[in-house]
Each structure stands twice: as C-alpha cells, then as structure tokens.
C-alpha atoms as a PDB file:
ATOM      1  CA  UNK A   1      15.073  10.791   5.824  1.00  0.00           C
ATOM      2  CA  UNK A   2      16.237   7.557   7.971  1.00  0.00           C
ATOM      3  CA  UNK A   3      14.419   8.941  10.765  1.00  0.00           C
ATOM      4  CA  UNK A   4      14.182   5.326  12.100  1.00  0.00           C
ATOM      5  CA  UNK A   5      16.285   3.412  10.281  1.00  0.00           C
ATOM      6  CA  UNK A   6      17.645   0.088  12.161  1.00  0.00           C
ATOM      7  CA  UNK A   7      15.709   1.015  15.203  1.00  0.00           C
ATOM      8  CA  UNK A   8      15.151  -2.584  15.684  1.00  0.00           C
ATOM      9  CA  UNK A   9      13.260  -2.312  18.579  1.00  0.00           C
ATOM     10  CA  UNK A  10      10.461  -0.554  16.977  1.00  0.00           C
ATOM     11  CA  UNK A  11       7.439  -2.639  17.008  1.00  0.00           C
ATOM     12  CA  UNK A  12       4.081  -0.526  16.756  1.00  0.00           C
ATOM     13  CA  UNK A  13       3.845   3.174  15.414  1.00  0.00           C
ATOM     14  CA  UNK A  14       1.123   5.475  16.165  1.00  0.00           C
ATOM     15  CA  UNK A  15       0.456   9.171  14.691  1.00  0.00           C
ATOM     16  CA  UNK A  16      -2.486  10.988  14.269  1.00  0.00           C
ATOM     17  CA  UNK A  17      -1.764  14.968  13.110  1.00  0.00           C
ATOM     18  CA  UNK A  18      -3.507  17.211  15.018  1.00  0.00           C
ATOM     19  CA  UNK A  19      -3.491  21.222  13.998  1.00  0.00           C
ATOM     20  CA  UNK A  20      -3.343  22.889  17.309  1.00  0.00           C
ATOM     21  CA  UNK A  21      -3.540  26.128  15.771  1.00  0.00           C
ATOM     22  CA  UNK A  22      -0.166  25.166  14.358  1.00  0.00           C
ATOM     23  CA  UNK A  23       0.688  24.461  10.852  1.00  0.00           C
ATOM     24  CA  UNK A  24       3.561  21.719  12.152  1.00  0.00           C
ATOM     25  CA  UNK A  25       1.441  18.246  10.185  1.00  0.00           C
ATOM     26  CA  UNK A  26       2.840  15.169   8.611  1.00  0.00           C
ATOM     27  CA  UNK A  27       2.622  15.543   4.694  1.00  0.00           C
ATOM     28  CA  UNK A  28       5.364  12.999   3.797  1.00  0.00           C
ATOM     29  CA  UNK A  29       7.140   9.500   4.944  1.00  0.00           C
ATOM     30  CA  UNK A  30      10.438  10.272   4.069  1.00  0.00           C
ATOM     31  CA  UNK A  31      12.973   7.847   1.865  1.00  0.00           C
ATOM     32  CA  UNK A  32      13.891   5.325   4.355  1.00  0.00           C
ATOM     33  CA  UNK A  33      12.023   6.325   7.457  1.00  0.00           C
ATOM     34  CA  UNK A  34      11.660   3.292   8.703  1.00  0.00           C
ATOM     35  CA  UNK A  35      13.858   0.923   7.054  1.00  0.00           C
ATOM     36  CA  UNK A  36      15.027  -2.252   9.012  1.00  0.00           C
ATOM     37  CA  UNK A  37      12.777  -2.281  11.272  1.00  0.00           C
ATOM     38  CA  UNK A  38      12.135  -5.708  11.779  1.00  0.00           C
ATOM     39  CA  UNK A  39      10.388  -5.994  14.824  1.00  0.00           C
ATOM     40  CA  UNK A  40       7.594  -3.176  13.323  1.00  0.00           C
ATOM     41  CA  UNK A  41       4.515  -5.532  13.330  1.00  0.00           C
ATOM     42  CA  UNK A  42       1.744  -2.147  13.214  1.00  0.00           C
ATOM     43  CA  UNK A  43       2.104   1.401  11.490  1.00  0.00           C
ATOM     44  CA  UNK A  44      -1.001   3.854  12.261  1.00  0.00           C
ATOM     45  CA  UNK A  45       0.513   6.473  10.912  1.00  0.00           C
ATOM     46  CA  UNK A  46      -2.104   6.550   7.977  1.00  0.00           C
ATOM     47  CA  UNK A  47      -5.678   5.240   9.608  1.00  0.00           C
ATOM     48  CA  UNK A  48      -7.261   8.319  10.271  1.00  0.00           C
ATOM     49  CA  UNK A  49      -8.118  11.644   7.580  1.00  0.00           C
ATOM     50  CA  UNK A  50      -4.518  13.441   7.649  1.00  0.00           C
ATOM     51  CA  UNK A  51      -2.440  15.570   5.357  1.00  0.00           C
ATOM     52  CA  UNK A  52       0.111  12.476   4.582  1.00  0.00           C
ATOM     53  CA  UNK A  53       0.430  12.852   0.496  1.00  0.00           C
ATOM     54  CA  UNK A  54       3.526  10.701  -0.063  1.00  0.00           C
ATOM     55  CA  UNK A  55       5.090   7.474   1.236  1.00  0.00           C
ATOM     56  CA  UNK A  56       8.494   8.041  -0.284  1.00  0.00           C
ATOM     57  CA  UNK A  57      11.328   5.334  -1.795  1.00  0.00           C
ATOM     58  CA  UNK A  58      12.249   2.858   0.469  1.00  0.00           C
ATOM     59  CA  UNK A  59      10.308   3.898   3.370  1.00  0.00           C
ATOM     60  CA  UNK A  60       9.170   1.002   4.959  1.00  0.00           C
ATOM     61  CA  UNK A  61      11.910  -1.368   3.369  1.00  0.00           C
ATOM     62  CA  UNK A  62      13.071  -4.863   5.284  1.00  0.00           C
ATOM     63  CA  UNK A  63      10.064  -4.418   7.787  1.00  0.00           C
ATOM     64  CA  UNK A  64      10.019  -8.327   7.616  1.00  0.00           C
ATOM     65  CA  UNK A  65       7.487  -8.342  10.731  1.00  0.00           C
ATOM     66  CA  UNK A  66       4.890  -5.668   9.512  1.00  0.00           C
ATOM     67  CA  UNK A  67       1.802  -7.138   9.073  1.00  0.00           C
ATOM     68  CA  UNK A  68      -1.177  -4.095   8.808  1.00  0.00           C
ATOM     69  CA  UNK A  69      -0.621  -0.524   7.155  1.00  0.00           C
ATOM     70  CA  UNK A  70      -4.094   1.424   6.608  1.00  0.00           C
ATOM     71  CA  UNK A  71      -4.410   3.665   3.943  1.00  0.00           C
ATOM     72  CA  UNK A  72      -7.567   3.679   2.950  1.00  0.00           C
ATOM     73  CA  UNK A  73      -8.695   6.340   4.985  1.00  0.00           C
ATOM     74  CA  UNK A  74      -5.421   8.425   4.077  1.00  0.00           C
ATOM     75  CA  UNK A  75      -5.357  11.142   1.438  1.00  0.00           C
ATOM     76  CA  UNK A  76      -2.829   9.401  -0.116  1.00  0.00           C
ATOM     77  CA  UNK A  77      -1.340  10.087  -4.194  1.00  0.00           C
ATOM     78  CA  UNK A  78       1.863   8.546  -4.154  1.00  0.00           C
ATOM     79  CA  UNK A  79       3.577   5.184  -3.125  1.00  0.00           C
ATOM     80  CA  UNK A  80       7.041   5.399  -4.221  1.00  0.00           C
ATOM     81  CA  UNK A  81       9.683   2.501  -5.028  1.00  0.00           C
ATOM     82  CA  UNK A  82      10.418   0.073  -2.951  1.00  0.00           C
ATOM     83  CA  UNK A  83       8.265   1.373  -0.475  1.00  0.00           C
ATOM     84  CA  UNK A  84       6.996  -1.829   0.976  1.00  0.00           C
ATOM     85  CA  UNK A  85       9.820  -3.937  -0.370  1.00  0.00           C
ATOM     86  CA  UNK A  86      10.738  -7.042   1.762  1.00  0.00           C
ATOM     87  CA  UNK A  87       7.823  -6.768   4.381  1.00  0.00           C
ATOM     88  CA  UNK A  88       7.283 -10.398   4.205  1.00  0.00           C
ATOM     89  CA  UNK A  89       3.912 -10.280   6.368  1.00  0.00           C
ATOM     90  CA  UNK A  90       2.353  -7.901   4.882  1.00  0.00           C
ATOM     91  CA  UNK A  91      -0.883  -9.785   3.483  1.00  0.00           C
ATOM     92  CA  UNK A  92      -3.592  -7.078   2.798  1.00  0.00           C
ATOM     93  CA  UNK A  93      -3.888  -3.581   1.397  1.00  0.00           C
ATOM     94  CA  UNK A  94      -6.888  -1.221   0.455  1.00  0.00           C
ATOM     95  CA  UNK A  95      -5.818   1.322  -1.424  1.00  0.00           C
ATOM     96  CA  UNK A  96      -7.533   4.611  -1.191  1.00  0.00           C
ATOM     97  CA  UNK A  97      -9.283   6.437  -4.290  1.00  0.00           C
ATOM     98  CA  UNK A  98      -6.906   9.139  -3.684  1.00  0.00           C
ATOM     99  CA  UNK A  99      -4.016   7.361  -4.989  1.00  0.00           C
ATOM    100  CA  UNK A 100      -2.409   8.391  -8.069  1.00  0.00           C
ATOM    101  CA  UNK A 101       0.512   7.276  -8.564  1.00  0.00           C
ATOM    102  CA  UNK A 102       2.147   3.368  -7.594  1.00  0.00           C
ATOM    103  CA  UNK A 103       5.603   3.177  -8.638  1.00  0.00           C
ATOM    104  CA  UNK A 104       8.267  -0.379  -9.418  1.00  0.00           C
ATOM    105  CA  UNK A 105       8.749  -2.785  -6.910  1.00  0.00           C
ATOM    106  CA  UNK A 106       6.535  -0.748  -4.265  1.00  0.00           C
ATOM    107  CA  UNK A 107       4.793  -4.185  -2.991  1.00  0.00           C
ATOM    108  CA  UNK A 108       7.386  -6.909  -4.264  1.00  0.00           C
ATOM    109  CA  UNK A 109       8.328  -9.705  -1.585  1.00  0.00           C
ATOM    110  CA  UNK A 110       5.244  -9.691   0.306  1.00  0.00           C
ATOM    111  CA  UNK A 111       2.520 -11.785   0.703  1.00  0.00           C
ATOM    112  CA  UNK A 112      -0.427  -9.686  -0.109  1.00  0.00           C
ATOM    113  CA  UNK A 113      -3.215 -12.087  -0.559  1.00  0.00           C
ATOM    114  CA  UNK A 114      -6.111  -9.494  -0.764  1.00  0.00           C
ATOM    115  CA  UNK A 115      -5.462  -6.031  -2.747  1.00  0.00           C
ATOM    116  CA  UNK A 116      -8.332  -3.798  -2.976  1.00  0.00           C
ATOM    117  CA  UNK A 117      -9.015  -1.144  -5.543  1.00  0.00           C
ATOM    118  CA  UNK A 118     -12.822  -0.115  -4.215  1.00  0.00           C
ATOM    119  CA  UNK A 119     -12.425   2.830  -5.997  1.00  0.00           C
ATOM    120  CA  UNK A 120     -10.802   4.028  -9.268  1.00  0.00           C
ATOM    121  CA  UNK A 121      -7.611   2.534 -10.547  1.00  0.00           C
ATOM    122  CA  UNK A 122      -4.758   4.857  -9.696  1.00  0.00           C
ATOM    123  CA  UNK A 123      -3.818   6.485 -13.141  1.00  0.00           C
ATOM    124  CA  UNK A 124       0.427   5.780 -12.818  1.00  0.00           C
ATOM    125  CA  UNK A 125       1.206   2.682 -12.213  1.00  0.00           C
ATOM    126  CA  UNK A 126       4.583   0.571 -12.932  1.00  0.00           C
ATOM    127  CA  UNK A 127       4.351  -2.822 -14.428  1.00  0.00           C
ATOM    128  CA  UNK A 128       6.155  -4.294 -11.877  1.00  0.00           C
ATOM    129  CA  UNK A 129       4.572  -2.969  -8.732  1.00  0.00           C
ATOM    130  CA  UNK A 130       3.955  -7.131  -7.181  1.00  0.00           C
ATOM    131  CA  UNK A 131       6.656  -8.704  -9.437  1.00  0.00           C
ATOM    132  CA  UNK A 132       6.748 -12.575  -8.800  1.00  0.00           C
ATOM    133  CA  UNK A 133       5.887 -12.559  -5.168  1.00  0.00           C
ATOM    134  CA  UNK A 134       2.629 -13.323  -4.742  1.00  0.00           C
ATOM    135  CA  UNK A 135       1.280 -16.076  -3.266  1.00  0.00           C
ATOM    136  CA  UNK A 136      -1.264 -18.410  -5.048  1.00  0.00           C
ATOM    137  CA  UNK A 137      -4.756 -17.619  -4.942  1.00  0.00           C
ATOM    138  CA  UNK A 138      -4.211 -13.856  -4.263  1.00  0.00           C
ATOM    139  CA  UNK A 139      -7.333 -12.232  -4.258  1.00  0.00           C
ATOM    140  CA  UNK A 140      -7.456  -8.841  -6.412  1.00  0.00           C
ATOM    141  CA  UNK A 141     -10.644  -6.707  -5.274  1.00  0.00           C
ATOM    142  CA  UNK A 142     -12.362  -4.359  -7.763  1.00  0.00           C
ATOM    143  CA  UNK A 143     -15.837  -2.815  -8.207  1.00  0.00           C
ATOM    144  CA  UNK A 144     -16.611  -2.840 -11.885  1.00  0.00           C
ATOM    145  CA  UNK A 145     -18.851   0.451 -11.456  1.00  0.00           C
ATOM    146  CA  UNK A 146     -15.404   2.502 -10.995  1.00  0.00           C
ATOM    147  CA  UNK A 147     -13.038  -0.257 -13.185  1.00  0.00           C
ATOM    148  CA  UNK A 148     -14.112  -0.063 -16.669  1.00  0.00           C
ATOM    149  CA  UNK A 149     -12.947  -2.141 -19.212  1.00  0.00           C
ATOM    150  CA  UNK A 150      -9.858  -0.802 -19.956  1.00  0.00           C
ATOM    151  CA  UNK A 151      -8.826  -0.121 -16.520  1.00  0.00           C
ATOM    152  CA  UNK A 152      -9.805  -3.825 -15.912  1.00  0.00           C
ATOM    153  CA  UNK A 153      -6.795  -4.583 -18.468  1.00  0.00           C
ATOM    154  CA  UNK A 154      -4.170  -2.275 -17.087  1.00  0.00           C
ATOM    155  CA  UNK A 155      -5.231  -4.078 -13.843  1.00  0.00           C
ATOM    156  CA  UNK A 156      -4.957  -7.858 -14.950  1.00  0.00           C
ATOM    157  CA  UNK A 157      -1.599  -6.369 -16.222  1.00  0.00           C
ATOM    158  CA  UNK A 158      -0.254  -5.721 -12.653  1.00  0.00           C
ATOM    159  CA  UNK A 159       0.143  -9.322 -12.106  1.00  0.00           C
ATOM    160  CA  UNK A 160       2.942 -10.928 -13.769  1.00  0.00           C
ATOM    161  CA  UNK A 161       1.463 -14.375 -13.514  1.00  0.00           C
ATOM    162  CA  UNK A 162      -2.551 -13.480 -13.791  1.00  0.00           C
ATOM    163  CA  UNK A 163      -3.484 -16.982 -13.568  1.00  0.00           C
ATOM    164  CA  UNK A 164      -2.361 -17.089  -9.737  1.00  0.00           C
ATOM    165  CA  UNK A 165      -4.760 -14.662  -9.280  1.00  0.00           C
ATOM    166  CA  UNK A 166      -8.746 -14.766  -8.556  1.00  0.00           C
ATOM    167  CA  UNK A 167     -10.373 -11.026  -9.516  1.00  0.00           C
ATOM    168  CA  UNK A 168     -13.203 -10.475  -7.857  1.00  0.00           C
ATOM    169  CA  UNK A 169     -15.925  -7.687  -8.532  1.00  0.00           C
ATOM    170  CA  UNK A 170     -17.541  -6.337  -5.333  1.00  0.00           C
ATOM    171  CA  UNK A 171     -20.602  -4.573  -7.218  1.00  0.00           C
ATOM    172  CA  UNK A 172     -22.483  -7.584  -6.834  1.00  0.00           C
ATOM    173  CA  UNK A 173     -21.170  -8.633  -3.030  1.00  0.00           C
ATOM    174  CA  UNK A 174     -24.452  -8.114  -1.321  1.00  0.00           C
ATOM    175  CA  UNK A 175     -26.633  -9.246  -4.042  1.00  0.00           C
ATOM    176  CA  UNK A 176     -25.922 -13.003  -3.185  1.00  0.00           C
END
C-alpha cells in the first residue's frame, strides 16, 4: 500500500515480472500505489502476459497526467473502486476477457472516449463505474458474437446518459 503515493516526480512506470527461478512476481497493485502522481503520463506495468490479478481501491487515484494503461494483454479479474478516479487524460481502455469484476467509480472523471469490451462482458459490474464524466460522442466497442442480448443491456446500462454514447459492434469491422 502507498508504495508511491505523492511521488510527484513519477512520470513513466515500467515492469515486466520475470520468474528467475524465483517465485518473487507482481500479483496485485496495492490500495493507493500510486496515488498523486500527477506527473505519471505512462504505466507498463500491465502490457505484457504477467501474474497481476488485481488493481486494488484507489490505486491509480489523482494521476491527472496519465494518459495510456494496457490491460488487455494482462490476466486481469478485478478493477477495484476508485481505481482510475481523477486521471483526467485517460481517454482509452481495452479491457481484457479476463476481467471479472469492475467495481463504483473505478473510471469516473476521465475522459475515456473509446472503451472496448472485444471479449465477454465482465460478469460484476457497478452501475456507476463512468458516472457523468464522459465526454460526448464516447465510443463504446463491443463484438456482438461475445455480447448477447442481454449483456448488450447490462452494457447500455453502464452509461448514465446512453444517448452521449455511439455503440459500435466490431463483428462486422472488416466486412465494409
């Protein structure tokens, strides 16, 4: 926990666990890790196949400069609350087909203008994951072989104000 809390010099992260015949890897961001940083533009801590299950409550909080976090090659099930809360540039997000579980307030104030769920819809998720905060036009990526109908509801119900939104189905991208 807090592990770099306020470190406000902190602009780019990097992290990729290697098992050198030790059993030392990454399997959690801790609550607050890496709240206040507000010069953190870049996190690779999740870009490549690792063991990283959990981005816990608050971890990336007030990271008003952050801009990219990958996950979609990442392994993983939980975002917790808050986790992204505040990160003002953060504009896109694919989530991974591991993910389970996205809890309140994990996204709200940013200005994610492309969220994409290639995959399955993750089975948990809070109402209010994006609140109020995002921008018109937001783009909402989905590919109706893994949404069904129902899903495609509980998905439309993420977004408080649906009509900002433009949903998109990717099945038929390269049929145009």
């Amino acid at each position: 926990n807090n592990c770099f809390k306020n470190c406000n010099n902190l602009t780019f992260i990097s992290y990729l666990n290697f098992d050198n015949n030790d059993k030392i890897l990454l399997e959690s961001i801790e609550e607050n890790a890496f709240e206040n940083c507000k010069s953190m533009e870049e996190c690779k801590l999740l870009d490549k196949e690792n063991n990283i299950r959990i981005i816990k409550k608050n971890a990336f909080i007030n990271c008003g400069k952050l801009y990219e976090i990958t996950l979609e090659k990442s392994k993983i099930k939980t975002i917790e609350s808050y986790a992204f809360y505040n990160c003002k540039n953060l504009v896109n997000i694919v989530f991974p087909d591991t993910l389970d579980n996205i809890q309140e307030y994990a996204f709200n104030k940013t200005n994610l203008t492309n969220i994409y769920f290639d995959n399955k819809i993750p089975t948990n998720l809070s109402s209010n994951i994006f609140d109020y905060s995002l921008p018109k036009n937001c783009c909402c990526y989905y590919n109706s072989k893994y949404v069904k109908f129902l899903d495609y509801n509980k998905l439309k119900k993420l977004f408080k104000i649906s009509s900002n939104v433009i949903f998109i189905d990717t099945l038929y991208k390269n049929s145009i």
